[in-house]
Protein backbone atom coordinates (compact mmCIF):
# COMPACT_ATOMS: atom_id res chain seq x y z
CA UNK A 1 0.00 0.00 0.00
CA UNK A 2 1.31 3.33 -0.72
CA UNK A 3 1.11 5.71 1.73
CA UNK A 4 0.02 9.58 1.03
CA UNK A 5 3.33 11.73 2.92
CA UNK A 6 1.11 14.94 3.41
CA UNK A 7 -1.45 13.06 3.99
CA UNK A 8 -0.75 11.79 7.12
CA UNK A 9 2.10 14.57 8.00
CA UNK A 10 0.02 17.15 8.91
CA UNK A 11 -1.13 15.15 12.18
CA UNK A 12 1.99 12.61 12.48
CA UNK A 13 4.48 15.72 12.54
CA UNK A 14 2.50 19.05 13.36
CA UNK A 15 6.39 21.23 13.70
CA UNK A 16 6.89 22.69 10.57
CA UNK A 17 9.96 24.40 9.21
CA UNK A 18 8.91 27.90 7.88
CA UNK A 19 11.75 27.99 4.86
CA UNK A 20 11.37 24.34 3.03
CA UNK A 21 8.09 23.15 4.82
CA UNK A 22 9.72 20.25 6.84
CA UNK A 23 7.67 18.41 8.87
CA UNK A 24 8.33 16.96 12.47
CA UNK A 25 7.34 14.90 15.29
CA UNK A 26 9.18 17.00 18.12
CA UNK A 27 10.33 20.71 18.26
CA UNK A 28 13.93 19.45 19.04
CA UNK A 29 13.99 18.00 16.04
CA UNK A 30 12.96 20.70 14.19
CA UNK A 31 15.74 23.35 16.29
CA UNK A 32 17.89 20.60 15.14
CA UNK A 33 17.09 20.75 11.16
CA UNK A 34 17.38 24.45 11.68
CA UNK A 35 20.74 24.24 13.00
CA UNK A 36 22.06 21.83 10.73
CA UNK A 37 20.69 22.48 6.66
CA UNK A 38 19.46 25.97 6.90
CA UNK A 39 22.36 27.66 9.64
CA UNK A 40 24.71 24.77 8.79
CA UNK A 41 26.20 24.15 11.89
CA UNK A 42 27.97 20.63 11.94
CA UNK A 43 30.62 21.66 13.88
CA UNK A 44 32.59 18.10 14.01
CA UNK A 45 35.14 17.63 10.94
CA UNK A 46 36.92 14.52 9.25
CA UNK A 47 40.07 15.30 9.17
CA UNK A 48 40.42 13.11 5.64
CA UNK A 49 38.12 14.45 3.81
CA UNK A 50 36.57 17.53 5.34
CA UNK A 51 33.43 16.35 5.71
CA UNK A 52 30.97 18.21 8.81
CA UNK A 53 28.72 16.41 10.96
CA UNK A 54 26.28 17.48 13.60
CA UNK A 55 27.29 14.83 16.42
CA UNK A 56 30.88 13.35 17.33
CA UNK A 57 29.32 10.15 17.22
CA UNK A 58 28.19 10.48 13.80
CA UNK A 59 31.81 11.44 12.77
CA UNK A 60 33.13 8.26 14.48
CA UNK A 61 30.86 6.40 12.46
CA UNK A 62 31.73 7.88 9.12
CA UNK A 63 35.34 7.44 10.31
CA UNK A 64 35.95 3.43 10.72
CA UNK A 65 32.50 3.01 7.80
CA UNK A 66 34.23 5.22 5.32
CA UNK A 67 37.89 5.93 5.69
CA UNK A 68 38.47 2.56 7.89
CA UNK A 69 36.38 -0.05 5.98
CA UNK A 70 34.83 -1.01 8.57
CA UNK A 71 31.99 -2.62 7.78
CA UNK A 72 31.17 -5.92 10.05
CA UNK A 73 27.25 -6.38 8.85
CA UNK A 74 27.00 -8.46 5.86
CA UNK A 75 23.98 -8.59 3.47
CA UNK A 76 23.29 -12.13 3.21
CA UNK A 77 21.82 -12.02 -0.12
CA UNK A 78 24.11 -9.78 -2.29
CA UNK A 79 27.13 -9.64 0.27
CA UNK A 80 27.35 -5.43 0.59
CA UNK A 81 28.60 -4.73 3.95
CA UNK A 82 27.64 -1.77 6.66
CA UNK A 83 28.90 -0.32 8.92
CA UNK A 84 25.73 0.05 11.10
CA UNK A 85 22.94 -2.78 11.76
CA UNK A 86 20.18 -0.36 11.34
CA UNK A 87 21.93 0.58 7.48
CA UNK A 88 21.84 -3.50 6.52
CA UNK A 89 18.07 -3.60 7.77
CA UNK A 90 17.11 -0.53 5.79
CA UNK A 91 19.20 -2.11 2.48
CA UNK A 92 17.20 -5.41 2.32
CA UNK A 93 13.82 -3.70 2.94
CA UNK A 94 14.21 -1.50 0.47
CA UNK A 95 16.24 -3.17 -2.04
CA UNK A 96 15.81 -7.03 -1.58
CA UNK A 97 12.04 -6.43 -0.16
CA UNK A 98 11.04 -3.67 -2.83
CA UNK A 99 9.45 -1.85 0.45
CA UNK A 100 9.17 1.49 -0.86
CA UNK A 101 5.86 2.73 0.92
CA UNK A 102 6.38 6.29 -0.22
CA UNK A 103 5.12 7.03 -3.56
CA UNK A 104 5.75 10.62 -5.65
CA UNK A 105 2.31 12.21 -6.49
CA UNK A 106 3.74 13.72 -9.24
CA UNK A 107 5.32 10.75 -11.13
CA UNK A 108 4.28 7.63 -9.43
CA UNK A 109 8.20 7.04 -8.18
CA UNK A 110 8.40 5.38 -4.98
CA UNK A 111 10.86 5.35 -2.31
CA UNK A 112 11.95 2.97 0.63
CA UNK A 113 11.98 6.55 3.01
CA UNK A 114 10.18 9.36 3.51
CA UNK A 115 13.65 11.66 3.47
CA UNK A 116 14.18 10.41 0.31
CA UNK A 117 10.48 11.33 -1.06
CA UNK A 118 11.46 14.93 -0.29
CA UNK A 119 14.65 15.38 -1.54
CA UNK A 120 13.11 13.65 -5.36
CA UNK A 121 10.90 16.55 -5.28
CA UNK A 122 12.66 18.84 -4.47
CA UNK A 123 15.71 18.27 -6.83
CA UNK A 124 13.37 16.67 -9.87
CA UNK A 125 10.35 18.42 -9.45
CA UNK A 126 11.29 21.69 -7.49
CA UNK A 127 14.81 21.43 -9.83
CA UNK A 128 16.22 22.95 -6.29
CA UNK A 129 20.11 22.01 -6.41
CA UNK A 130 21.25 24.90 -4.28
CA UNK A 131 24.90 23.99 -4.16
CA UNK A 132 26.78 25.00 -7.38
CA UNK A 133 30.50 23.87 -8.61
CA UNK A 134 32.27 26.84 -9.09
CA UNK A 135 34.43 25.19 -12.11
CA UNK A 136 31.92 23.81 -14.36
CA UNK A 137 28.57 25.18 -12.97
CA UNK A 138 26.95 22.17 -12.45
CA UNK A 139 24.61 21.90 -9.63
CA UNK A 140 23.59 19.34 -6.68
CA UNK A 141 21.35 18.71 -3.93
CA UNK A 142 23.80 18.19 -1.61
CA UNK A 143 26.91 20.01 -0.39
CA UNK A 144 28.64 16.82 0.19
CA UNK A 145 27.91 15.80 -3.49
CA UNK A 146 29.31 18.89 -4.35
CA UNK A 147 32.45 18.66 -2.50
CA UNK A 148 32.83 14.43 -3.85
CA UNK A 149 32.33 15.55 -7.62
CA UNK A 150 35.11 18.48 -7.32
CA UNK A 151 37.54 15.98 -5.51
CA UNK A 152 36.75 13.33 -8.02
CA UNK A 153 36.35 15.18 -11.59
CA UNK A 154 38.47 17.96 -11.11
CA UNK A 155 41.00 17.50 -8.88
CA UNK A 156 41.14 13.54 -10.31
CA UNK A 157 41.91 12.43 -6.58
CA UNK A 158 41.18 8.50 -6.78
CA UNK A 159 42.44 6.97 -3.47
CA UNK A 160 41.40 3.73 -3.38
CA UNK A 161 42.86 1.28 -5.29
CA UNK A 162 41.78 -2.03 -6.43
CA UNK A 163 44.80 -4.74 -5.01
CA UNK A 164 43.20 -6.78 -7.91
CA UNK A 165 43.43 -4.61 -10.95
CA UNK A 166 45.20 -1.38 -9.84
CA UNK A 167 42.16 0.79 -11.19
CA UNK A 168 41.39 3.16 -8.77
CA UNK A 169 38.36 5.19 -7.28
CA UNK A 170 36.86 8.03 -6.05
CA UNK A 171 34.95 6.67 -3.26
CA UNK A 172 35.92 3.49 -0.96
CA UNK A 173 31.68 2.18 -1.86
CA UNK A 174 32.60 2.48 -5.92
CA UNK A 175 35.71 0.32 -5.23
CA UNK A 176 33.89 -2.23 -3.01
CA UNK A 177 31.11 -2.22 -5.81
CA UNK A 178 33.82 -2.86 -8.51
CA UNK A 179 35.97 -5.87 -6.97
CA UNK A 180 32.54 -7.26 -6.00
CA UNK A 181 30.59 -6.73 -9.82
CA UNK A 182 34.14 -7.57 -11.38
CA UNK A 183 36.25 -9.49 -9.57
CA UNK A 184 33.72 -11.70 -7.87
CA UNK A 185 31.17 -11.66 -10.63
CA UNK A 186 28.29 -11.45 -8.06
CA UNK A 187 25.48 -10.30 -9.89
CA UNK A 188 22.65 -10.52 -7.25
CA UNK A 189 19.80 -8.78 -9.18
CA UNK A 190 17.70 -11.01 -11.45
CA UNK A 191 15.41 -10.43 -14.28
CA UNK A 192 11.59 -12.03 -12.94
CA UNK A 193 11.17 -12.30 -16.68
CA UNK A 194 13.89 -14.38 -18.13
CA UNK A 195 16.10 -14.76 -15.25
CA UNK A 196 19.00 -12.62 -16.62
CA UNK A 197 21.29 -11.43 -13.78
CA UNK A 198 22.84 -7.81 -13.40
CA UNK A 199 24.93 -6.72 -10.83
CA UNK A 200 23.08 -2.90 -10.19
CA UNK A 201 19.85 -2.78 -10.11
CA UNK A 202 19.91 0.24 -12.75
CA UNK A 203 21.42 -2.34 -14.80
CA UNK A 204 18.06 -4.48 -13.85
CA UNK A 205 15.93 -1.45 -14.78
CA UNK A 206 17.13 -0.58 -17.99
CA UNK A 207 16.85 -4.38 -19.24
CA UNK A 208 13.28 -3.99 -18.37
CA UNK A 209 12.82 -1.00 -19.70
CA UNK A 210 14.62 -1.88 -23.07
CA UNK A 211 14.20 -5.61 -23.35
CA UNK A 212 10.98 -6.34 -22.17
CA UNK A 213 8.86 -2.74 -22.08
CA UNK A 214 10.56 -1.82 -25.76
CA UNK A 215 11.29 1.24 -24.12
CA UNK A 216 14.14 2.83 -26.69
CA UNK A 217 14.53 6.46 -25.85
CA UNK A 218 18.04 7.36 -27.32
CA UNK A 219 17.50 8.50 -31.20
CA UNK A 220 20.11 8.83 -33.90
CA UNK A 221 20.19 12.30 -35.02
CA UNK A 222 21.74 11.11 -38.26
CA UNK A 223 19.55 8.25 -38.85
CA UNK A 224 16.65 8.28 -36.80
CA UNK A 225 17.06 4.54 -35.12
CA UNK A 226 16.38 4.50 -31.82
CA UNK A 227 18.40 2.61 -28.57
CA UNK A 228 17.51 1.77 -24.75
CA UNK A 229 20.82 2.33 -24.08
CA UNK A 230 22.72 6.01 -24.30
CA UNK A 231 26.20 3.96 -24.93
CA UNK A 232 24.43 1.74 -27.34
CA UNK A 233 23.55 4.85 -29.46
CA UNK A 234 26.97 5.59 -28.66
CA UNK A 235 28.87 2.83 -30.13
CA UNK A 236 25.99 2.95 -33.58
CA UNK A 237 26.98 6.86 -34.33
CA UNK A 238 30.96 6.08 -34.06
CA UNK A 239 30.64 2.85 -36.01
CA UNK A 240 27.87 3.13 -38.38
CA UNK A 241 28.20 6.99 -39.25
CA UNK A 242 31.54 8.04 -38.18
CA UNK A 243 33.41 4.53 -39.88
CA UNK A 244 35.59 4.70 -37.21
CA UNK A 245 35.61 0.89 -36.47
C-alpha cells in the first residue's frame, strides 16, 4: 500500500519548518534541522576528507565506515557490507524487499523513506540544487555531493585502489562495488522475466525498460534509429556513421 506523505504529515508531525516546509514529530527536532541544513552548523570535521557532521558520534561512524572499511554487517543475499545494523536492515527492505511505501504524487516514483520522497521533489520536481560547482557550474542537492564531484572530476583524486586490478576510485563504496561486480562476478539482481542477472539494479531497470517494455529512448540524429541504451547509441553513431571501427 502506498502511503500519502502529506497526507498523514500534517497530524503525524504538526512542527513545521517555515523555509522548506519540513515536517516533524518533536520541536527538538525541528531546532535541530534548523541548525544543521538551513544555519549549517555541523561543527565536528573529518580530518580526511573535510566532511561536517552534527554529532561526534556520527563522525566516528563515518570514520571506521568510510575511511576505515569497517563494515562488520553483511547482506546475506548480495554480500554489501555496513557499517551500522540499522543501514543493513534498511538495504534489504528497500532493495531485496522492494518496500518502498512512499510514492511521488507527481510521477508515481516510490521510495523505501520518507527523506528520500522529499529530496526527489525537491531536486526533480522543485529542480532545487542549491549547491553550485564553481568550475563547471553544475549543480547538486547536496553540499557533500558537491564537494565528492570536485575531488573526483576535477582534482582527479582517486584513493582507493583495487589490489586486484590497480584501477582506482573516487569513493571506498565504488571500489567495493567494482571488486565485488568484477572481480567476484556477483550479480545478485535477477530479471523475474527471463532470469538474466545484473549486478546494479539500474542495470536491472534498464533491461526492463529496453528488453521487455521496448522502451528505446536514445534516437540517432543522423539516422533516426532509436536505442535503450545512451552507450548503445553511442557505439551505432561512431561505427555506423563516423566509420571509425
Amino acid at each position: 500500500m502506498k502511503m500519502d506523505v502529506k497526507a498523514i504529515e500534517g497530524s503525524l508531525k504538526p512542527f513545521k519548518c517555515d523555509i522548506c516546509s519540513a515536517t516533524f514529530r518533536h520541536k527538538k527536532y525541528l531546532d535541530s534541522h534548523m541548525k544543521t541544513v538551513h544555519e549549517k552548523n555541523k561543527p565536528f570535521e573529518c580530518l580526511i576528507c573535510s566532511k561536517t557532521f552534527v554529532k561526534n558520534s556520527n563522525l566516528k561512524i563515518h570514520v571506521y565506515t568510510i575511511h576505515e572499511n569497517l563494515k562488520p554487517f553483511e547482506c546475506n543475499i548480495c554480500s554489501k557490507t555496513f557499517g551500522v545494523n540499522s543501514t543493513l536492515k534498511r538495504h534489504i527492505s528497500i532493495i531485496h524487499g522492494n518496500n518502498k511505501p512512499f510514492e511521488c504524487q507527481i510521477c508515481s516514483k516510490t521510495f523505501g523513506m520518507g527523506s528520500h520522497l522529499k529530496r526527489h521533489n525537491s531536486s526533480v520536481h522543485e529542480n532545487n540544487k542549491p549547491f553550485e560547482c564553481l568550475i563547471c557550474s553544475k549543480r547538486f542537492v547536496q553540499n557533500s555531493n558537491l564537494k565528492k564531484h570536485v575531488n573526483i572530476i576535477h582534482k582527479n583524486l582517486k584513493p582507493f585502489e583495487c589490489q586486484i586490478c590497480k584501477f582506482t576510485f573516487g569513493s571506498r563504496s565504488c571500489l567495493n562495488t567494482h571488486v565485488s561486480r568484477v572481480h567476484e562476478n556477483l550479480k545478485p539482481f535477477e530479471c523475474q522475466i527471463c532470469s538474466k542477472t545484473f549486478g546494479h539494479i539500474s542495470h536491472l531497470k534498464g533491461h526492463i525498460s529496453s528488453v521487455h517494455e521496448n522502451n528505446k529512448p536514445f534516437e540517432c540524429n543522423i539516422c533516426s534509429k532509436t536505442f535503450g541504451y545512451r552507450n548503445n547509441l553511442k557505439t551505432h553513431v561512431t561505427a555506423v556513421h563516423l566509420k571509425i571501427f
